[in-house]
Protein backbone atom coordinates (compact mmCIF):
# COMPACT_ATOMS: atom_id res chain seq x y z
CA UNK A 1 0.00 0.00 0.00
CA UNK A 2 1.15 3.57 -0.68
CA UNK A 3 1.08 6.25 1.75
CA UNK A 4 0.58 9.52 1.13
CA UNK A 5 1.20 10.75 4.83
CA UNK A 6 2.73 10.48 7.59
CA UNK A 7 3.94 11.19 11.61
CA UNK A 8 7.07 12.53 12.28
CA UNK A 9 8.41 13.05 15.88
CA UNK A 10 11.31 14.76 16.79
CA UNK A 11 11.65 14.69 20.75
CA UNK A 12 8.34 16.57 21.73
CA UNK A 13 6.95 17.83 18.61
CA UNK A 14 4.93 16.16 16.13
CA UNK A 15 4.68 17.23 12.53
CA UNK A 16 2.92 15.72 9.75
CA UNK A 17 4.35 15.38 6.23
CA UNK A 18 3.01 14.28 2.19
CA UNK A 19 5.08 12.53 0.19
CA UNK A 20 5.91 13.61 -2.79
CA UNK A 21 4.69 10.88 -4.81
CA UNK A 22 4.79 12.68 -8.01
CA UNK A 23 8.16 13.91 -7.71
CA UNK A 24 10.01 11.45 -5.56
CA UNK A 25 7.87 8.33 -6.28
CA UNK A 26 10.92 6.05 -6.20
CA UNK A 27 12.71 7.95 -2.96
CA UNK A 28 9.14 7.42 -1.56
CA UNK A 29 8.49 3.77 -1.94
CA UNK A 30 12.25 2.86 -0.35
CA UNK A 31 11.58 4.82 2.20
CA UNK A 32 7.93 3.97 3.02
CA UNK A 33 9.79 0.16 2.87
CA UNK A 34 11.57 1.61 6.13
CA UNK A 35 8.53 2.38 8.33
CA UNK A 36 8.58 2.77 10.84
CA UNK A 37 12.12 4.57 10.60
CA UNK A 38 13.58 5.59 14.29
CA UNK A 39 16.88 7.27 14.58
CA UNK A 40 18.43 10.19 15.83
CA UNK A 41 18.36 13.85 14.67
CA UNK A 42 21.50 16.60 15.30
CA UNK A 43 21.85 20.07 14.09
CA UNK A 44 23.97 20.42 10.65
CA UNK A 45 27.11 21.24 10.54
CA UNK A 46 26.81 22.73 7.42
CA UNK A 47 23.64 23.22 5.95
CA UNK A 48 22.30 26.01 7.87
CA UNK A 49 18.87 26.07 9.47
CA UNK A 50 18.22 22.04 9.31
CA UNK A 51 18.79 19.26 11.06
CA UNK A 52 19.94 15.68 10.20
CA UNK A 53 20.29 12.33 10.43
CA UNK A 54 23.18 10.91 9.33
CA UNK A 55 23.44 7.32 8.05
CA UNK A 56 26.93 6.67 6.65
CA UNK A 57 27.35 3.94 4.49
CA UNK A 58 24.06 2.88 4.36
CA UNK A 59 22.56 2.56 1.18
CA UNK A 60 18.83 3.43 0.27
CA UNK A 61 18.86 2.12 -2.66
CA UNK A 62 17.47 5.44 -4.82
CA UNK A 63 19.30 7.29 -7.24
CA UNK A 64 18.72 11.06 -7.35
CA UNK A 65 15.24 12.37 -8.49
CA UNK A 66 13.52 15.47 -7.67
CA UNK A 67 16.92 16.63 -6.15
CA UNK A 68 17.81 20.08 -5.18
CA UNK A 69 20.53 21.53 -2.93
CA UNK A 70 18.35 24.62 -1.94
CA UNK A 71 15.07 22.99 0.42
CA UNK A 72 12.59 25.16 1.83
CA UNK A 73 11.22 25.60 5.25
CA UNK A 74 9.99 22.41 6.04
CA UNK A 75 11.50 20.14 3.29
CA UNK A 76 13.28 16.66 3.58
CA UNK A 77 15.81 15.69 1.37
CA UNK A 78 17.37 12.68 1.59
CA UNK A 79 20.90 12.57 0.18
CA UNK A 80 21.50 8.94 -0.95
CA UNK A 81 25.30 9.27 -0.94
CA UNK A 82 28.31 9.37 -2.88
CA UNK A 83 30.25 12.39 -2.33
CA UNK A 84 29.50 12.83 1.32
CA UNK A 85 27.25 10.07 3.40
CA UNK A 86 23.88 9.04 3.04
CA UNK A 87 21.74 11.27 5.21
CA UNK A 88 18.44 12.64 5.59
CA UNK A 89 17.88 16.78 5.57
CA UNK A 90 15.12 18.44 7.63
CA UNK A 91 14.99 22.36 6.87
CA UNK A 92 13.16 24.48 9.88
CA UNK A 93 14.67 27.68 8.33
CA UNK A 94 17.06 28.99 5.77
CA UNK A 95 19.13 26.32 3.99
CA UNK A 96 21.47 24.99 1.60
CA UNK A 97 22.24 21.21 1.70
CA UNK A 98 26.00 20.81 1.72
CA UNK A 99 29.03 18.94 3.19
CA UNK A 100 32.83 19.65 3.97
CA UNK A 101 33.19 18.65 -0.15
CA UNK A 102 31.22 21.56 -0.99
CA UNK A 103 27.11 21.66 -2.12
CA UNK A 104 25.56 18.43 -2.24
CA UNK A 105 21.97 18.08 -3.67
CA UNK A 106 19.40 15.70 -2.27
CA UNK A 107 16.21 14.40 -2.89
CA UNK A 108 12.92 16.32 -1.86
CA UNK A 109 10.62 13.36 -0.75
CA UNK A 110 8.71 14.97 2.12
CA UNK A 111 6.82 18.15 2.92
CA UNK A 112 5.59 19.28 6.24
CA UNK A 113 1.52 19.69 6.11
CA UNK A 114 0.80 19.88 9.61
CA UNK A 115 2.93 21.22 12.58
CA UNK A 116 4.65 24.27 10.84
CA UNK A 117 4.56 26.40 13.57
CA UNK A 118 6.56 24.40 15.40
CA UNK A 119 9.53 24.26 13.43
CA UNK A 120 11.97 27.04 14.39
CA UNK A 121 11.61 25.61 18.13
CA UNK A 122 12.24 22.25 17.15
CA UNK A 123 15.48 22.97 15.53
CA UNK A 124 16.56 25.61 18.16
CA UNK A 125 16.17 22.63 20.24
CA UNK A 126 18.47 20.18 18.38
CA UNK A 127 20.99 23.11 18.18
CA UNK A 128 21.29 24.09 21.65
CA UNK A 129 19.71 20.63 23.59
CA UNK A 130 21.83 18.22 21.30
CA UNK A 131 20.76 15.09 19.73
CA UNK A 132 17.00 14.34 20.19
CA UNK A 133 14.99 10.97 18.62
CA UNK A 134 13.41 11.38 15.58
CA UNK A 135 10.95 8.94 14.46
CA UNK A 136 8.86 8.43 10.43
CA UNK A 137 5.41 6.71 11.05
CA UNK A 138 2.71 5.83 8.93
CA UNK A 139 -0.66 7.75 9.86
């Protein structure tokens, strides 16, 4: 079954978020593969006003689609790798997805709906609280 939304926590706040089927659709079936998805979220070192979950090595399985190095205010990108590690991108602000090699360009599969309100406290958290849980449920 595809979903076309779903919960994500990060510590105390709760957004919700549409896939971008149309887009993304490959990014978004591996991923929905994944639910429920529970890691941990820090503040970027170099992307600005985001936060991110880095996953090293690990390997998605999606090529780049929908991609974009410049995410808006309440995009997810997940980079699937290659010139820096896999990761996925949360923007609560201004942002420009990049590593220590320079810009890097991810995919947009995700779009906060619900919980927008919220997100310049959420990542003010991660900056200055540290590492907080972060977890991708199906509604």
């Amino acid at each position: 079954m595809i979903l076309e939304n779903l919960r994500i926590t990060v510590g105390p706040f709760a957004f919700t978020a549409r896939f971008e089927l149309q887009n993304a659709p490959e990014t978004c079936r591996i991923f929905q593969s994944f639910l429920p998805f529970r890691n941990q979220v820090i503040h970027s070192r170099w992307s600005g006003e985001a936060v991110w979950v880095p996953l090293g090595d690990f390997q998605f399985g999606a090529g780049f689609e929908n991609h974009t190095c410049h995410p808006s205010r309440g995009d997810i990108l997940l980079y699937p790798g290659g010139h820096s590690e896999t990761e996925l991108l949360f923007a609560y602000g201004s942002s420009s997805l990049a590593s220590k090699m320079g810009a890097l360009a991810g995919n947009h599969f995700l779009t906060i709906t619900e919980g927008c309100e919220q997100l310049e406290e959420m990542g003010k958290m991660v900056l200055w609280k540290g590492a907080k849980p972060i977890s991708f449920e199906a509604l």
